[in-house]
PDB file of N, CA and C in Angstrom:
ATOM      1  N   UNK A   1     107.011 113.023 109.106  1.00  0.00           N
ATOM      2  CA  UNK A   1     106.227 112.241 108.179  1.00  0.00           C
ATOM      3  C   UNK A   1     104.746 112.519 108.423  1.00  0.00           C
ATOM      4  N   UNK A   2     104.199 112.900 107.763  1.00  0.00           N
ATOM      5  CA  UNK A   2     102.689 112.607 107.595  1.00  0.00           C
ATOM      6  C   UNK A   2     101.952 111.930 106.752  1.00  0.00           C
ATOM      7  N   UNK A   3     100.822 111.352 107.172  1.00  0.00           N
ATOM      8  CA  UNK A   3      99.652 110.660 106.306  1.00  0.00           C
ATOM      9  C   UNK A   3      99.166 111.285 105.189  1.00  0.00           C
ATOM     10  N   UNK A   4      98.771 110.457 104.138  1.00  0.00           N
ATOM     11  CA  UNK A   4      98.693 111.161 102.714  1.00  0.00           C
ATOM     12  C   UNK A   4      97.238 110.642 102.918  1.00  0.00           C
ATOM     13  N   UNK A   5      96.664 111.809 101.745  1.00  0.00           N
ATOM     14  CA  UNK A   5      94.644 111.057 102.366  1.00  0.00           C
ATOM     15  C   UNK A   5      94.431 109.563 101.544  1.00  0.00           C
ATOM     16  N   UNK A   6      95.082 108.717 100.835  1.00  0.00           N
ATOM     17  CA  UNK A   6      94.505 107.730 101.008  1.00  0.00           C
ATOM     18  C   UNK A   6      94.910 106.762 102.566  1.00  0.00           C
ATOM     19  N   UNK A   7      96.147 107.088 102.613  1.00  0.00           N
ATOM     20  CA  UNK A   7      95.788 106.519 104.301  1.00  0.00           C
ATOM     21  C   UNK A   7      94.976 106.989 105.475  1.00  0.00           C
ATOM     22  N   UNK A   8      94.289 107.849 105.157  1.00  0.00           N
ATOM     23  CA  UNK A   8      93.799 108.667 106.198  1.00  0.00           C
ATOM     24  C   UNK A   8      92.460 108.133 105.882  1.00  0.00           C
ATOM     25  N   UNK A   9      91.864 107.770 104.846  1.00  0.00           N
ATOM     26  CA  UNK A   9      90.727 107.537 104.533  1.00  0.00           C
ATOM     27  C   UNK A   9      90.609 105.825 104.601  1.00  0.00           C
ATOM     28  N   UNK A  10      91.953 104.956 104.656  1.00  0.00           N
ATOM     29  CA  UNK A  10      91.945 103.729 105.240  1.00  0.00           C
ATOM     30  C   UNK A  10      91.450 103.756 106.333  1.00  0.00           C
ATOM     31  N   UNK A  11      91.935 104.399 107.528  1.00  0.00           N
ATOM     32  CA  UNK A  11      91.797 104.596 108.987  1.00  0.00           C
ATOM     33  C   UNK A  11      90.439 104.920 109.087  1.00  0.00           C
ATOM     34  N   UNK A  12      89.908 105.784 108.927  1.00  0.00           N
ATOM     35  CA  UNK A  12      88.339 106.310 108.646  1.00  0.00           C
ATOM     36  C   UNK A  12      87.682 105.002 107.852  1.00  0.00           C
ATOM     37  N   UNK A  13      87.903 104.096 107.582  1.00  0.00           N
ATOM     38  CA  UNK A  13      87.034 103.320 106.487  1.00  0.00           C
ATOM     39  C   UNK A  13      87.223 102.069 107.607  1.00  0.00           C
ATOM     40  N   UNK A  14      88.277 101.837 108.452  1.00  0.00           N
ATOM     41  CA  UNK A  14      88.708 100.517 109.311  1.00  0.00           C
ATOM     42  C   UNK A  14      87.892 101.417 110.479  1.00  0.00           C
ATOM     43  N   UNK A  15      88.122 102.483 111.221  1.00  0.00           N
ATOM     44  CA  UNK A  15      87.658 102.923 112.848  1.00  0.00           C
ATOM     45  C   UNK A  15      86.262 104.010 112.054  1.00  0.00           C
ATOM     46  N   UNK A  16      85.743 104.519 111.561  1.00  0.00           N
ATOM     47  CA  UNK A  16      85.143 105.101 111.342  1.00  0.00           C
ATOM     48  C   UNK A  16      83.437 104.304 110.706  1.00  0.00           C
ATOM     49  N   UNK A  17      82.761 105.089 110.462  1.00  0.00           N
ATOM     50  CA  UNK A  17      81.467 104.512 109.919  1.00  0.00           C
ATOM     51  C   UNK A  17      81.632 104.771 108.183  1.00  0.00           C
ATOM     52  N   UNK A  18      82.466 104.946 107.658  1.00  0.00           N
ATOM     53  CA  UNK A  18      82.565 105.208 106.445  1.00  0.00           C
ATOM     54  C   UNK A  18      84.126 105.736 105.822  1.00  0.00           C
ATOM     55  N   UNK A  19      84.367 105.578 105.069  1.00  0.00           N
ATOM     56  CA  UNK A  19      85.954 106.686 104.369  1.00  0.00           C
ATOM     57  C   UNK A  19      85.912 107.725 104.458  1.00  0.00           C
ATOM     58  N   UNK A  20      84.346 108.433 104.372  1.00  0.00           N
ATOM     59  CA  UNK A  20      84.494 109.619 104.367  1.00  0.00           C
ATOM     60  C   UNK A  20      84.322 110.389 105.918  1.00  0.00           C
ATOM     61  N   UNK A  21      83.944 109.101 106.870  1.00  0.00           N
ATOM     62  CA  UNK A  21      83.580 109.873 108.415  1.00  0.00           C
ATOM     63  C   UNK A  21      84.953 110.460 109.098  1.00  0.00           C
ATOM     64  N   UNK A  22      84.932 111.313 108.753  1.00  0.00           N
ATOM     65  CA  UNK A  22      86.020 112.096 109.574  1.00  0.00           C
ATOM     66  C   UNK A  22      85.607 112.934 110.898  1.00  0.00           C
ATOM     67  N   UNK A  23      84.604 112.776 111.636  1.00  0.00           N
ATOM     68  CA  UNK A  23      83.821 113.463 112.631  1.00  0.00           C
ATOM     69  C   UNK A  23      83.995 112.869 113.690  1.00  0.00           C
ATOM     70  N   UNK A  24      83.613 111.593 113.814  1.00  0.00           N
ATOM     71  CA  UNK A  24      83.424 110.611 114.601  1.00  0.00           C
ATOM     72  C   UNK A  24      84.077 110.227 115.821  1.00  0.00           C
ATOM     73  N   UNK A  25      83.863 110.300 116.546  1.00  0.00           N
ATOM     74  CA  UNK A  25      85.056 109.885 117.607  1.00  0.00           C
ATOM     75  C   UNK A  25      86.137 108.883 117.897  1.00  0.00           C
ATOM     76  N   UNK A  26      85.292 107.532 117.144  1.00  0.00           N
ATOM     77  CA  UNK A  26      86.559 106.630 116.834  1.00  0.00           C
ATOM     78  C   UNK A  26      87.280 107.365 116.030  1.00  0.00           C
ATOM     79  N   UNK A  27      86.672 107.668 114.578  1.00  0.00           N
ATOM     80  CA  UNK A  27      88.203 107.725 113.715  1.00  0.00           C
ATOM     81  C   UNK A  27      88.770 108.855 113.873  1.00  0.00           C
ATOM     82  N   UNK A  28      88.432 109.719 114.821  1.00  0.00           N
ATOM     83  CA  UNK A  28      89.132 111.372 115.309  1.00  0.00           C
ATOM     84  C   UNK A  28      90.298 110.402 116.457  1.00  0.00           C
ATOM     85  N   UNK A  29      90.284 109.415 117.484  1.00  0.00           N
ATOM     86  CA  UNK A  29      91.209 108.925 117.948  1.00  0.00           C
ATOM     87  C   UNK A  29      92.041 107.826 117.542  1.00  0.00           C
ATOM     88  N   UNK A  30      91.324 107.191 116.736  1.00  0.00           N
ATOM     89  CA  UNK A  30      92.164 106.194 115.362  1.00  0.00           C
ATOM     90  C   UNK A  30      93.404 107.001 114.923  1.00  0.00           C
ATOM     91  N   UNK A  31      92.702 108.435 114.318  1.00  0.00           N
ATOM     92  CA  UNK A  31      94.059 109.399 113.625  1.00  0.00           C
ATOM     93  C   UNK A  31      94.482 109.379 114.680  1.00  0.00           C
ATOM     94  N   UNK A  32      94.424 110.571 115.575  1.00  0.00           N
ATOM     95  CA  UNK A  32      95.414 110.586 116.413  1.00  0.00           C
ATOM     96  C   UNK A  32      96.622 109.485 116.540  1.00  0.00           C
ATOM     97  N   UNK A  33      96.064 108.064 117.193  1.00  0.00           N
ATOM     98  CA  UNK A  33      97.279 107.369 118.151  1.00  0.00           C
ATOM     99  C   UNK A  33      97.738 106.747 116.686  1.00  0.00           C
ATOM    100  N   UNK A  34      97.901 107.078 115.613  1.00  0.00           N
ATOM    101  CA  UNK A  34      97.677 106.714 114.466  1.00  0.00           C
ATOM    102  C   UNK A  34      99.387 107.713 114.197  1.00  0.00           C
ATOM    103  N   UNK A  35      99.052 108.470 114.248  1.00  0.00           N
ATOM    104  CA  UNK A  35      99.978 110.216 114.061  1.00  0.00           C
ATOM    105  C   UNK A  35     101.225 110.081 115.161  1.00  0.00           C
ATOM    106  N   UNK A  36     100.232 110.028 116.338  1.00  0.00           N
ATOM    107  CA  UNK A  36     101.210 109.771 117.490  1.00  0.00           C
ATOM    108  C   UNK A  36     102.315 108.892 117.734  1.00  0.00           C
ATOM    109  N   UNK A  37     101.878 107.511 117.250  1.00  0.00           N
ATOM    110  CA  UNK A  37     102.552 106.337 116.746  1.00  0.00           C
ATOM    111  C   UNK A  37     103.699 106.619 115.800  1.00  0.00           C
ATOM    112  N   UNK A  38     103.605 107.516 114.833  1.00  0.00           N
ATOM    113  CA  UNK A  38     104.607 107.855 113.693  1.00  0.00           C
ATOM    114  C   UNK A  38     105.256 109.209 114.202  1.00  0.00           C
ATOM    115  N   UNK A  39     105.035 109.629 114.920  1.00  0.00           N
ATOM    116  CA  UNK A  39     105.841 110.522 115.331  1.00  0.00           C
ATOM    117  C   UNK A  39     106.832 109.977 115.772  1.00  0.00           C
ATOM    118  N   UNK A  40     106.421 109.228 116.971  1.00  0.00           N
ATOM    119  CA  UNK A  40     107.392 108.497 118.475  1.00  0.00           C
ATOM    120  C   UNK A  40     108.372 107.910 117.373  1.00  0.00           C
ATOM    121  N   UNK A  41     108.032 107.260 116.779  1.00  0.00           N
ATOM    122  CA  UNK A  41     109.139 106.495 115.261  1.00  0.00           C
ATOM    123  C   UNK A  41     109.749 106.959 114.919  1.00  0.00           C
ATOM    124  N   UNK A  42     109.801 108.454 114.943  1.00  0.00           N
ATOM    125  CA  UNK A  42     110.622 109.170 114.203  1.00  0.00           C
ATOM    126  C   UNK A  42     112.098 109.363 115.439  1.00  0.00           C
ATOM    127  N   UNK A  43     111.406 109.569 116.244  1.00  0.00           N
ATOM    128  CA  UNK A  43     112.092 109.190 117.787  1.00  0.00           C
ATOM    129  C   UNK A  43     113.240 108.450 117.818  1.00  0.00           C
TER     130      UNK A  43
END
């Protein structure tokens, strides 16, 4: 399963400085344990 970009741009808009901050270090580890989380699920 993967994130479709409006969820990706939720995450970035909640941990990030904007929807569009995709740089940032929060929302670069937001995604991650974000990804990581839905993986293990798949588990």
């Amino acid at each position: 399963m993967y994130l479709d970009s409006e969820k990706k741009k939720e995450i970035f808009g909640t941990y990030g400085k904007s929807n569009t901050d995709t740089g940032s270090p929060e929302a670069q580890i937001a995604l991650w344990i974000i990804r990581l989380s839905v993986h293990l699920r798949c588990w």
